[in-house]
N, C-alpha and C. Protein backbone atom coordinates (compact mmCIF):
# COMPACT_ATOMS: atom_id res chain seq x y z
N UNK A 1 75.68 120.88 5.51
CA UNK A 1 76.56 119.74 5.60
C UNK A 1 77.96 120.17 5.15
N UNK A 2 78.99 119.93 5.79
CA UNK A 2 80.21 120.36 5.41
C UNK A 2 81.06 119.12 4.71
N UNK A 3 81.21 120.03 3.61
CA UNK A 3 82.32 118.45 2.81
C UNK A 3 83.39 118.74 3.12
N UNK A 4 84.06 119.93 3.48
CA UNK A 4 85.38 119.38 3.87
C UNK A 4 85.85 118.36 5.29
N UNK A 5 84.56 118.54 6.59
CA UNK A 5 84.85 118.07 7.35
C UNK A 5 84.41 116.87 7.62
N UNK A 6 83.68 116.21 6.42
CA UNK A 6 83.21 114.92 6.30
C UNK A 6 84.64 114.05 5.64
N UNK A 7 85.36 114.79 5.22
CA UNK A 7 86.42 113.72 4.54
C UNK A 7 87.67 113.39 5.64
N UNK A 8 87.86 112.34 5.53
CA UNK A 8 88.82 111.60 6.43
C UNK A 8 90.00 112.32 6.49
N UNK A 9 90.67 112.44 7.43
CA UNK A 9 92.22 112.65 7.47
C UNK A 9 93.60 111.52 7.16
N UNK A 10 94.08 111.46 6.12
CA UNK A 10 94.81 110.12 6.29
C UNK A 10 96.35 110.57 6.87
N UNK A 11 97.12 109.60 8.14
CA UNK A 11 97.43 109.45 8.50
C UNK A 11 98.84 108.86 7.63
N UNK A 12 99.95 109.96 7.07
CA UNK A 12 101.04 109.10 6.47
C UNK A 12 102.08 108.29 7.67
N UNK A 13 103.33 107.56 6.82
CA UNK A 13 103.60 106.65 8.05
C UNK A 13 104.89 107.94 8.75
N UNK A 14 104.73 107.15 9.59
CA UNK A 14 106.04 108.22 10.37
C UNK A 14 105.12 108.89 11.53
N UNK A 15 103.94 109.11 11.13
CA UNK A 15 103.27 110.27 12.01
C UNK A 15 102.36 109.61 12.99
N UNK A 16 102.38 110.22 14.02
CA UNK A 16 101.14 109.61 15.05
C UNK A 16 100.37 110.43 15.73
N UNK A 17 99.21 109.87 15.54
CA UNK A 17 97.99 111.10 16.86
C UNK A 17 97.47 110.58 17.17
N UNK A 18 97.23 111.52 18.46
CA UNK A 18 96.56 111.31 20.19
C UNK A 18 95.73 111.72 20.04
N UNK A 19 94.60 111.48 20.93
CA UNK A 19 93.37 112.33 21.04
C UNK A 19 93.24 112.07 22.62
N UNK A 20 93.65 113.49 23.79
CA UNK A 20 93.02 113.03 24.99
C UNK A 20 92.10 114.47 24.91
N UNK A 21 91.19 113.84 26.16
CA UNK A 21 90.84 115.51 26.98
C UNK A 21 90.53 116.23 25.87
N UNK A 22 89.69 116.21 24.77
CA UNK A 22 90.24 117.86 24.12
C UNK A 22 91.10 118.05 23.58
N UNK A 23 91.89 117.29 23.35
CA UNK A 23 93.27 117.89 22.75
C UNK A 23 93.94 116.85 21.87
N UNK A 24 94.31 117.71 20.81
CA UNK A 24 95.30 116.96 19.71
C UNK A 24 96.28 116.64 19.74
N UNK A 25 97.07 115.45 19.39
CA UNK A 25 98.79 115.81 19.80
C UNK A 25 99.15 115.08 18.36
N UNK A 26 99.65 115.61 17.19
CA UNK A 26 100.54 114.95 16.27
C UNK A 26 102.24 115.24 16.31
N UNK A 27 102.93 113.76 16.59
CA UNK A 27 103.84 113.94 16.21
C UNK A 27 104.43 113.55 14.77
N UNK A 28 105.60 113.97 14.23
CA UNK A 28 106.49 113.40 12.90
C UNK A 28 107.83 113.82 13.05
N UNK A 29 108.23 113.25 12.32
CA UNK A 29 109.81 113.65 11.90
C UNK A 29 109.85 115.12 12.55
N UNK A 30 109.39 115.93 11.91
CA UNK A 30 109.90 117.45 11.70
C UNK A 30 109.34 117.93 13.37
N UNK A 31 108.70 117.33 14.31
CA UNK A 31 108.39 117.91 15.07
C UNK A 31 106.94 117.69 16.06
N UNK A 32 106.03 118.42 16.70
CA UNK A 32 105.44 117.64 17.56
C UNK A 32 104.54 119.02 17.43
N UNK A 33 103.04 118.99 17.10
CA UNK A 33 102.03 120.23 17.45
C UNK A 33 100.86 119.35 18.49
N UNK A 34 100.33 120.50 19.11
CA UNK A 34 98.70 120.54 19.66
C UNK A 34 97.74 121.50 19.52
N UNK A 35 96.46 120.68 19.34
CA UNK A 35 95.74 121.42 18.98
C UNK A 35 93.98 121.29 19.99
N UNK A 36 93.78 122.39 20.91
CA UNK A 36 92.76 122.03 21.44
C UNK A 36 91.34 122.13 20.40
N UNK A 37 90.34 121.48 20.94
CA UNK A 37 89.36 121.68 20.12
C UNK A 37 87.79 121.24 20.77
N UNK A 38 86.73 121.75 20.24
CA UNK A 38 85.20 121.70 21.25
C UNK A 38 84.42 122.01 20.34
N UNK A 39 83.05 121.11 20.51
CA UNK A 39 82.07 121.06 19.66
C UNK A 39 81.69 119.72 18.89
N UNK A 40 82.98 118.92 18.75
CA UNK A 40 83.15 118.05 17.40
C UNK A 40 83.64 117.23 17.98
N UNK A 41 83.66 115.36 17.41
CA UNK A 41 84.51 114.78 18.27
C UNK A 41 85.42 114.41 17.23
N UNK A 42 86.67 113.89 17.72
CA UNK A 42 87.71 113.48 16.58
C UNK A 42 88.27 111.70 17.06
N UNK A 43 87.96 111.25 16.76
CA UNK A 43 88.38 109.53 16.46
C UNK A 43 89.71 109.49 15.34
N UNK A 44 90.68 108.63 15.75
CA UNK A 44 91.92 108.36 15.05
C UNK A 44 91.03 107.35 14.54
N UNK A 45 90.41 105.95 12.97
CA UNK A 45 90.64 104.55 13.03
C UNK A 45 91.69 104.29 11.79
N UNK A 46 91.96 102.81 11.94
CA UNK A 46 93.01 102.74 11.61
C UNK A 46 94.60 103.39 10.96
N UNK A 47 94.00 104.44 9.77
CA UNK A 47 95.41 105.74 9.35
C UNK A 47 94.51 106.48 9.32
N UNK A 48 93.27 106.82 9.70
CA UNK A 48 92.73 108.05 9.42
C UNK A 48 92.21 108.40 10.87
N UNK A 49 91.99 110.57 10.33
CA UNK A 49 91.26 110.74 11.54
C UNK A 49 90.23 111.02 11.05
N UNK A 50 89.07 110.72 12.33
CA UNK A 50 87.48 111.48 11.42
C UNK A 50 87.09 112.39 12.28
N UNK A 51 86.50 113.33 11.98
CA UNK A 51 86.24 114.77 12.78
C UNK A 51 84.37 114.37 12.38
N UNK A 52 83.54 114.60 13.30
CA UNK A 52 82.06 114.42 13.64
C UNK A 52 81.50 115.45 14.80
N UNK A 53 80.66 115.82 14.24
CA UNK A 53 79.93 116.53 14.50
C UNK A 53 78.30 116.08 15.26
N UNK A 54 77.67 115.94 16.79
CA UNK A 54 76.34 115.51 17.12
C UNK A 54 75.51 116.08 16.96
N UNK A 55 75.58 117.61 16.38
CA UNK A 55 73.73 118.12 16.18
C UNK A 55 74.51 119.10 14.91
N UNK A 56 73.16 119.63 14.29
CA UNK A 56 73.14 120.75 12.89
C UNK A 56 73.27 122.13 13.64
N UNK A 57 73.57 122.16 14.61
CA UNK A 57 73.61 123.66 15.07
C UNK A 57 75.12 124.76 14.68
N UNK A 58 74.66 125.75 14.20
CA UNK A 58 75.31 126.84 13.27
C UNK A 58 76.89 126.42 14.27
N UNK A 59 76.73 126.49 15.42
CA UNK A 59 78.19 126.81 15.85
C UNK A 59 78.70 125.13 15.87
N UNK A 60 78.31 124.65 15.39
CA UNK A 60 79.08 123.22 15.18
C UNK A 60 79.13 122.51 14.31
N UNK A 61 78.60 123.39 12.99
CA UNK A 61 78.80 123.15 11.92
C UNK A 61 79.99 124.10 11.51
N UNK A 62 80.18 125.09 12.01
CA UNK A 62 81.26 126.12 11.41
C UNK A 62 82.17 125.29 12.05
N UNK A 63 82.86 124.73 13.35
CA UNK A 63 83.28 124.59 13.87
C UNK A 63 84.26 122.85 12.90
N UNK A 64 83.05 122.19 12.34
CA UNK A 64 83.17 120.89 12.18
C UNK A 64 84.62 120.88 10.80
N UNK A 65 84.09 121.92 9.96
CA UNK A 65 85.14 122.18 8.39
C UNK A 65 86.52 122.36 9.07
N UNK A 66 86.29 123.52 9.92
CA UNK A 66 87.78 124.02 10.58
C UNK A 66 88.84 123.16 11.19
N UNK A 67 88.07 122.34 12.46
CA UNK A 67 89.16 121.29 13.18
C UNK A 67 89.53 120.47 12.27
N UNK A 68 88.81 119.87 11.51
CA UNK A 68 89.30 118.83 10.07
C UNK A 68 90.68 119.58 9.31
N UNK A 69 90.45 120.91 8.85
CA UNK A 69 91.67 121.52 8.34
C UNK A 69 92.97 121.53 8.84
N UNK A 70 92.41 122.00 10.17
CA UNK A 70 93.50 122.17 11.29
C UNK A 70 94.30 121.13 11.52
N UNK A 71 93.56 119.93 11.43
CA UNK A 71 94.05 118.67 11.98
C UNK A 71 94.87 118.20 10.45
N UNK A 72 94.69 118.55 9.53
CA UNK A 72 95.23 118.22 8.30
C UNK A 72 96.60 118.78 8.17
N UNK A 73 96.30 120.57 8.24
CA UNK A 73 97.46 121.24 8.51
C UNK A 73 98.72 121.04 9.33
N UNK A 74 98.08 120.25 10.90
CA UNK A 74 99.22 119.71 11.30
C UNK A 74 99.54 118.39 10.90
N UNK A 75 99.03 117.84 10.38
CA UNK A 75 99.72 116.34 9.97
C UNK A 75 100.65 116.57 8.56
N UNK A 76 100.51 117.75 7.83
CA UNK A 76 101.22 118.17 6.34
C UNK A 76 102.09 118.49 7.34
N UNK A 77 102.30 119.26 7.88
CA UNK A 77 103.48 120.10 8.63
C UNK A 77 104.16 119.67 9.36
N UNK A 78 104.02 118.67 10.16
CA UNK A 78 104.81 117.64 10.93
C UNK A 78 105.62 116.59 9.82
N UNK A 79 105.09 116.18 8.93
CA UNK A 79 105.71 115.39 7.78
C UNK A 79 106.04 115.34 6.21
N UNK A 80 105.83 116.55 6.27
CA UNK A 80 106.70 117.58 4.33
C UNK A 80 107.12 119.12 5.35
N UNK A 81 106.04 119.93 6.40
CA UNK A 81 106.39 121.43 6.38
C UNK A 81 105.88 121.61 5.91
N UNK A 82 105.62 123.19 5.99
CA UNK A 82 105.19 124.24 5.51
C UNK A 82 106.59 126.17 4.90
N UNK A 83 105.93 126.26 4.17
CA UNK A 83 107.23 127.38 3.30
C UNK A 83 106.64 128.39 3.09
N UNK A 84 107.12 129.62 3.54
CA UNK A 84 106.52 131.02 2.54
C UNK A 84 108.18 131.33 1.80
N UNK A 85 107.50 132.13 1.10
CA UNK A 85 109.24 132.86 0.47
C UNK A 85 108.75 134.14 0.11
N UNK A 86 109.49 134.98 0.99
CA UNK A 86 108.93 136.60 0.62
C UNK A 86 109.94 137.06 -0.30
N UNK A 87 109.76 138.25 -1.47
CA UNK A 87 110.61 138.63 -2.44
C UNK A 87 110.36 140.36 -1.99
N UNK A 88 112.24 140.75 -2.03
CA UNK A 88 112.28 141.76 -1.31
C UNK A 88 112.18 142.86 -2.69
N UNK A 89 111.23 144.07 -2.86
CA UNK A 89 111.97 144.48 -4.84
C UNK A 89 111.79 146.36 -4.12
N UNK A 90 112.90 146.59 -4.78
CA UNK A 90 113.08 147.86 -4.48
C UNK A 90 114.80 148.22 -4.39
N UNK A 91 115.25 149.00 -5.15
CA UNK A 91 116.75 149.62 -5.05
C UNK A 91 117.65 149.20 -3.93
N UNK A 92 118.75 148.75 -3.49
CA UNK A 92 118.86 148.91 -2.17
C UNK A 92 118.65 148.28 -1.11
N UNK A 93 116.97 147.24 -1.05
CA UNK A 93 116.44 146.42 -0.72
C UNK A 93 117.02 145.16 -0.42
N UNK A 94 117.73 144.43 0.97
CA UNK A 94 118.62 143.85 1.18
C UNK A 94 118.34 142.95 2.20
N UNK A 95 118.35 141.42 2.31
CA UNK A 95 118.15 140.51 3.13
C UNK A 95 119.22 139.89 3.52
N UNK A 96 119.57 139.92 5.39
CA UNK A 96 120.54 138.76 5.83
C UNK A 96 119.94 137.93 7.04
N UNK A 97 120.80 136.55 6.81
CA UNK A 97 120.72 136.01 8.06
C UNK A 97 121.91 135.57 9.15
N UNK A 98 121.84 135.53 10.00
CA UNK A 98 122.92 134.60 10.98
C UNK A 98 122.04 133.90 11.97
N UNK A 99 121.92 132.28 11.92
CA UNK A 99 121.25 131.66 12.55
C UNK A 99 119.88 132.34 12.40
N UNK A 100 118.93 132.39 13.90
CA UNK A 100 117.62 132.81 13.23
C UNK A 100 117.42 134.29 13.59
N UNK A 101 118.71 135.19 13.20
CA UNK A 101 118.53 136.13 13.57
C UNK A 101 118.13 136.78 11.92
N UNK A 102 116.71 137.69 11.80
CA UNK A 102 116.65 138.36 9.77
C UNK A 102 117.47 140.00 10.15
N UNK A 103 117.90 140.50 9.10
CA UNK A 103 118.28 141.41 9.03
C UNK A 103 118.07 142.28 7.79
N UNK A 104 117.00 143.10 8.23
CA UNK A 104 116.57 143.54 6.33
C UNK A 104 116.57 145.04 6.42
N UNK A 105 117.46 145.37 5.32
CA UNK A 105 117.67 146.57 4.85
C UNK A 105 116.53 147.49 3.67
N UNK A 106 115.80 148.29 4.26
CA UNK A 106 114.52 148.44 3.25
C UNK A 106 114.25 149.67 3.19
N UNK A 107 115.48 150.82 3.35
CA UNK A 107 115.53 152.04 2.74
C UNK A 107 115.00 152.51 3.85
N UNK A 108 114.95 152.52 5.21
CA UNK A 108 115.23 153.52 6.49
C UNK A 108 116.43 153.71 6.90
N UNK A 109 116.00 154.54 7.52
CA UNK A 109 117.68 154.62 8.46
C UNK A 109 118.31 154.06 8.83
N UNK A 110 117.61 153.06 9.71
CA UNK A 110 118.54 151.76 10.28
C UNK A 110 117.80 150.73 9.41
N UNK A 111 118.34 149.69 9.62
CA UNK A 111 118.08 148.02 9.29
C UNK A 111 117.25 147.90 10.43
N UNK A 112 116.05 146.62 9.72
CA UNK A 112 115.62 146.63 10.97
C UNK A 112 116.23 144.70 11.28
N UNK A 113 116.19 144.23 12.64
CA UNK A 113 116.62 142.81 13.22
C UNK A 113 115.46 142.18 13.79
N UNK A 114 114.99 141.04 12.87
CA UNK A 114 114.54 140.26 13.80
C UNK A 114 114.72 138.96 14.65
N UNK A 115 114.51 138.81 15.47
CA UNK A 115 114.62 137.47 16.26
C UNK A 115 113.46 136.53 16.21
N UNK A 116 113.50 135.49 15.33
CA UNK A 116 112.83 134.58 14.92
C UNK A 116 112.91 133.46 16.00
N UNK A 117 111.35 133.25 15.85
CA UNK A 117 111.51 131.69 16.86
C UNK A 117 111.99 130.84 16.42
N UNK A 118 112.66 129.91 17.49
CA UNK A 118 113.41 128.49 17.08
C UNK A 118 112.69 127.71 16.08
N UNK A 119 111.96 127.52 16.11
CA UNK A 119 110.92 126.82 15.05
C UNK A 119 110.54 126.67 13.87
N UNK A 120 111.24 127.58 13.47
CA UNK A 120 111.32 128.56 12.42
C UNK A 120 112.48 128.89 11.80
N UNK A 121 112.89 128.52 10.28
CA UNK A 121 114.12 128.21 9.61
C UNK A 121 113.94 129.11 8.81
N UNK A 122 115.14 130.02 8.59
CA UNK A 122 114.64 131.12 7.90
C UNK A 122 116.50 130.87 6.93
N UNK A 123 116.06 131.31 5.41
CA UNK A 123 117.33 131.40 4.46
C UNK A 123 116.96 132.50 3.58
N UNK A 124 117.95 133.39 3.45
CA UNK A 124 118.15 134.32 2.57
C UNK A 124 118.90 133.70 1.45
N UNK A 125 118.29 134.24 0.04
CA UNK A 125 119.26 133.80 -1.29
C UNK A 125 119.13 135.39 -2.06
N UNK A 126 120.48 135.71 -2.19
CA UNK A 126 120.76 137.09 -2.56
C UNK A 126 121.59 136.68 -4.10
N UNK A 127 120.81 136.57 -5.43
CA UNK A 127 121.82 136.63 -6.65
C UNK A 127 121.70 137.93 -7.41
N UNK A 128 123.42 137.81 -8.05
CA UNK A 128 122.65 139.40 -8.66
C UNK A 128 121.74 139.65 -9.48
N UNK A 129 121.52 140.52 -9.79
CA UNK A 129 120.45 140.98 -11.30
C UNK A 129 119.06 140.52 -10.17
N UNK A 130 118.80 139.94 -9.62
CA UNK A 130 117.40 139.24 -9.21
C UNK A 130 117.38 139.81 -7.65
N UNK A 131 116.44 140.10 -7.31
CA UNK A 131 115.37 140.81 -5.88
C UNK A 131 115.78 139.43 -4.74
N UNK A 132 116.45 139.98 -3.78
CA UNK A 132 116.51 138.88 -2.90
C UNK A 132 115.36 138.05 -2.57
N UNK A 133 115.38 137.53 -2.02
CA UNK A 133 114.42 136.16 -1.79
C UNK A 133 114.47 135.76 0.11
N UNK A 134 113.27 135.63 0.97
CA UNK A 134 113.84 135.27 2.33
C UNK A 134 112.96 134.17 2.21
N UNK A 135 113.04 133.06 2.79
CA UNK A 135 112.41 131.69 3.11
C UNK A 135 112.17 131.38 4.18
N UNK A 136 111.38 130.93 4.72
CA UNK A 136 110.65 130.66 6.03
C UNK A 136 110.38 129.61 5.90
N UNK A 137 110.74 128.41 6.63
CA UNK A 137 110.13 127.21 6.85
C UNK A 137 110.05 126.85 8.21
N UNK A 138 108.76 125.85 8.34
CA UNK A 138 108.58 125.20 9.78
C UNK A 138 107.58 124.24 9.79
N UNK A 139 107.32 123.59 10.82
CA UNK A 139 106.29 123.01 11.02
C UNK A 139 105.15 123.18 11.28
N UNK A 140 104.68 124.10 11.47
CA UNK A 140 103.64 124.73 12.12
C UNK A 140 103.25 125.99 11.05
N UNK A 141 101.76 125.53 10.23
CA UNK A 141 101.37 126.94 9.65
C UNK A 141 101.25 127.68 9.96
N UNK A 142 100.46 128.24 11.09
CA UNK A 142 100.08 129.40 11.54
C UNK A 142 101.40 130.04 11.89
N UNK A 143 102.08 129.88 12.44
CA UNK A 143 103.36 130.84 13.05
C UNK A 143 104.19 130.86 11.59
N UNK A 144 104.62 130.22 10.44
CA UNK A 144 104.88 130.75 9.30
C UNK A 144 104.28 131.74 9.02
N UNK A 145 103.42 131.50 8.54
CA UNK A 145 102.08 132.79 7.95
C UNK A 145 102.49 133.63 9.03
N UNK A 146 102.21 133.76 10.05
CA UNK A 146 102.19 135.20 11.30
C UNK A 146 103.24 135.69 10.75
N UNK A 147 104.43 135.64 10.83
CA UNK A 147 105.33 135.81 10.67
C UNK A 147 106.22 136.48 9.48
N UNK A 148 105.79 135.84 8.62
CA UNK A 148 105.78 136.00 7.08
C UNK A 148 105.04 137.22 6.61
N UNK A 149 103.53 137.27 7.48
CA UNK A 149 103.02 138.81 7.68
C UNK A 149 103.01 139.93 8.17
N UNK A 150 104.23 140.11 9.21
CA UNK A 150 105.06 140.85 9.82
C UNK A 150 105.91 141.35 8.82
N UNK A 151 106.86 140.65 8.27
CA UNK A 151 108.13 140.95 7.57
C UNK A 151 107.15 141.56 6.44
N UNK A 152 106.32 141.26 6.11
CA UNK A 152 105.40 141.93 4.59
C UNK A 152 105.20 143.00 5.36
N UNK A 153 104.77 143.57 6.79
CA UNK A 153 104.00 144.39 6.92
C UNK A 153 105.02 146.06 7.23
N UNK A 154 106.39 145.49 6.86
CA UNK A 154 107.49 146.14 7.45
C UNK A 154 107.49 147.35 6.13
N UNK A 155 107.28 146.66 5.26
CA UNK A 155 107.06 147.73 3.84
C UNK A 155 106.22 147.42 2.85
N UNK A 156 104.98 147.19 2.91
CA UNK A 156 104.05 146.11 1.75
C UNK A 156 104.36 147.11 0.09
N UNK A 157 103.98 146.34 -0.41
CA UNK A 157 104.25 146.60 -1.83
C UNK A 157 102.93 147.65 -2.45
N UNK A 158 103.69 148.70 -2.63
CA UNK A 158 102.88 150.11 -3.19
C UNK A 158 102.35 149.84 -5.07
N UNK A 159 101.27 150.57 -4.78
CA UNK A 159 100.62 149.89 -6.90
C UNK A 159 101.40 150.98 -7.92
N UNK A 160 102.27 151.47 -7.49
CA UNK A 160 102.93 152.30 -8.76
C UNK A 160 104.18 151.82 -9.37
N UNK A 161 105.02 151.16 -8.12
CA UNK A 161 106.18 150.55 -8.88
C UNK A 161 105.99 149.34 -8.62
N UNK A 162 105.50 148.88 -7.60
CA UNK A 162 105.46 147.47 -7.16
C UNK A 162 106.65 147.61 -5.72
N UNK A 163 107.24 148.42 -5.30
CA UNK A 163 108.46 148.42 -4.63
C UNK A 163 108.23 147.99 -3.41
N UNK A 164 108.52 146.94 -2.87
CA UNK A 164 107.95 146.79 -1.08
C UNK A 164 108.31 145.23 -0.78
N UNK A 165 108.09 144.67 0.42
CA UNK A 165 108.09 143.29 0.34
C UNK A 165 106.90 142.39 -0.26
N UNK A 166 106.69 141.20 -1.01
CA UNK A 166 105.88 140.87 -1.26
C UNK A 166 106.39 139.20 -1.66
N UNK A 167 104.70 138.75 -1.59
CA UNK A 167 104.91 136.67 -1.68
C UNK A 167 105.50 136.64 -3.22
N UNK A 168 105.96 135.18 -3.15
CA UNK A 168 106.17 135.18 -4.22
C UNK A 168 105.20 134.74 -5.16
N UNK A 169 105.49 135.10 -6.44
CA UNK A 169 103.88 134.45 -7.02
C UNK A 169 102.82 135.29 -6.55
N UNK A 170 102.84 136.39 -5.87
CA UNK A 170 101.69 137.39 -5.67
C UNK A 170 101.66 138.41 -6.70
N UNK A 171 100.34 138.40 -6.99
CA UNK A 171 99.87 139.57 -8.53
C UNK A 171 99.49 140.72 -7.51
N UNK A 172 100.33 141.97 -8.29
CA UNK A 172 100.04 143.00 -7.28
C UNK A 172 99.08 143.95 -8.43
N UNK A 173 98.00 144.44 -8.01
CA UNK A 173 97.50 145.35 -8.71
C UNK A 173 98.05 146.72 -9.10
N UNK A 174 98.27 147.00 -10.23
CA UNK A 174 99.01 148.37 -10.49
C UNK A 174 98.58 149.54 -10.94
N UNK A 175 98.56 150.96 -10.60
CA UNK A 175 97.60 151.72 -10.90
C UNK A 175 98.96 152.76 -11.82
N UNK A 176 98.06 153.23 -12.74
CA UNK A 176 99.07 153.98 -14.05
C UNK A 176 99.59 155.24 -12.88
N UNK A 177 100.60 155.54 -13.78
CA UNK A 177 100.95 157.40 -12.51
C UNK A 177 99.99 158.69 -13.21
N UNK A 178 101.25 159.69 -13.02
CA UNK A 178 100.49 160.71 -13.33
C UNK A 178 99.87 160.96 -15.04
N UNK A 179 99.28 161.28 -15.70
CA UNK A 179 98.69 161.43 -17.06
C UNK A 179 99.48 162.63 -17.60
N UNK A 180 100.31 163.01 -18.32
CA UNK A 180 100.32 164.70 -18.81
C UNK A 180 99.56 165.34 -19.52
């Protein structure tokens, strides 16, 4: 029995969902997602949605926790967002933006540029004494996160100094150096 997908979805105001065909549609303020889905049925009643499940079979019970999340995820994200904030630490180590273009300096040769989707609000905060900071916001979790795991994956953070990109609020495991 799945408890997460037994609990209701509530519906804040501002936001609205569809259910045709298979398919999810929430809109809000911040924007408009879809989400297809099979196995499970999903009913809007009155501010809530309910996600149900017709038989105990393995693939529709895995299935039943997930669309409930999903469907949660986009209703948070259409009406607060979703945020990562990566922290850049290392000498040198340098974050810009212009519009949604990133530009991060991380001790190669060149800088590398990315071109971020529209969707996707990205701010650099560079103070001194302190490790720049890049911010990612949007509506949509999954393409934050993707994204957010790219730019980590450009230099991840090594266990001897800690030096690399990394979340914020992430405990990095550290291994001692050499012994004499």
């Amino acid at each position: 029995m799945s408890r997460i997908g037994n609990n209701p979805v509530v519906i804040p105001n501002g936001v609205t969902v569809d259910v045709k065909d298979n398919l999810i549609t929430v809109k809000g303020k911040l924007g408009e997602l879809t989400q297809s889905f099979e196995s499970v049925e999903v009913k809007v009643e009155d501010s809530n949605v309910l996600v149900t499940r017709s038989s105990d079979l393995k693939a529709e019970r895995a299935k039943h926790g997930l669309y409930r999340a999903l469907v949660n995820n986009m209703i948070k994200g259409v009406s607060e967002g979703w945020t990562k904030e990566l922290e850049l630490v290392g000498v040198g180590y340098r974050a810009s933006n212009q519009g949604n273009k990133l530009e991060l300096a991380l001790g190669f040769s060149h800088a590398i540029v990315m071109d971020l989707a529209p969707e996707i609000k990205v701010e650099t905060v560079s103070e001194k004494g302190k490790n720049p900071i890049v911010k990612l916001t949007s509506h949509d979790k999954q393409l934050v996160g993707q994204v957010a795991a790219k730019i980590r994956g450009f230099r991840k953070p090594e266990p001897y100094k800690g030096k690399g990109i990394k979340f914020v609020g992430e405990v990095l495991r550290r291994k001692a150096g050499k012994s004499a």
